[in-house]
Protein backbone atom coordinates (compact mmCIF):
# COMPACT_ATOMS: atom_id res chain seq x y z
CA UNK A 1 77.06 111.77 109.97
CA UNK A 2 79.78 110.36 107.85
CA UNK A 3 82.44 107.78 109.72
CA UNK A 4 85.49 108.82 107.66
CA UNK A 5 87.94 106.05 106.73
CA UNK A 6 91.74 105.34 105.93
CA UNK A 7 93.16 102.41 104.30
CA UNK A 8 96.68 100.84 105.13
CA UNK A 9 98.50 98.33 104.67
CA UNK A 10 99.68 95.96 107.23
CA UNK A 11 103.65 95.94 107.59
CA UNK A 12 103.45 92.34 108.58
CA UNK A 13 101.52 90.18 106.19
CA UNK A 14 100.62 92.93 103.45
CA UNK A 15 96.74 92.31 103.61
CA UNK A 16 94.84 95.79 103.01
CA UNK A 17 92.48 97.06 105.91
CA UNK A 18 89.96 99.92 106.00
CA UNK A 19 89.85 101.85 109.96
CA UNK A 20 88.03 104.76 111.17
CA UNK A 21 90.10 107.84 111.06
CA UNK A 22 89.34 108.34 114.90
CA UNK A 23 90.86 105.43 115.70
CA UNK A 24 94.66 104.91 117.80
CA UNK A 25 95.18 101.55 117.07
CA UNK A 26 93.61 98.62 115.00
CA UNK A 27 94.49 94.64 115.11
CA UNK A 28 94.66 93.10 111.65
CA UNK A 29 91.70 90.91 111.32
CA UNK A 30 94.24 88.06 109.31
CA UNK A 31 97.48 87.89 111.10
CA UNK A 32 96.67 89.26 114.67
CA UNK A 33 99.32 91.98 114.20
CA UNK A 34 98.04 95.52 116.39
CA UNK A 35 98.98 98.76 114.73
CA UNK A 36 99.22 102.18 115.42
CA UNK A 37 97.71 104.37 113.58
CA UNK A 38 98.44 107.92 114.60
CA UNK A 39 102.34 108.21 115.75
CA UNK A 40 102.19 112.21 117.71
CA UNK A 41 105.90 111.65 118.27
CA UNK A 42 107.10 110.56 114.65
CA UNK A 43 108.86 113.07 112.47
CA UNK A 44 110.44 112.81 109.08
CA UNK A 45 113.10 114.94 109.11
CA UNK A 46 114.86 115.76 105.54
CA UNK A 47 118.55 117.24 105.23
CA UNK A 48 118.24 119.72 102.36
CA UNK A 49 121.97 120.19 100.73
CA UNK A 50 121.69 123.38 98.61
CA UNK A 51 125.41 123.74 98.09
CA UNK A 52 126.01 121.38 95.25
CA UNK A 53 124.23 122.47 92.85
CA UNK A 54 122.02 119.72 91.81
């Protein structure tokens, strides 16, 4: 059985980290800094402007 992995970066002092995909949150092992890994309720939403013609 295979543990898969993502890498991030951490938005407060840059330093790269490897988590288990399963995982909701994670603390950064070099500045303390707990992050959330899997947001249900964030969307990107993108206004699409097809009227001038570019």
């Amino acid at each position: 059985m295979t543990i898969q992995k993502i890498t991030l970066e951490c938005p407060a002092c840059g330093a790269g980290l490897e988590v288990g995909a399963d995982r909701e949150f994670c603390i950064c092992p070099y500045c303390d800094t707990e992050i959330k890994l899997h947001n249900e309720n964030e969307h990107i939403y993108r206004n699409i402007d097809e009227g001038n013609g570019r």
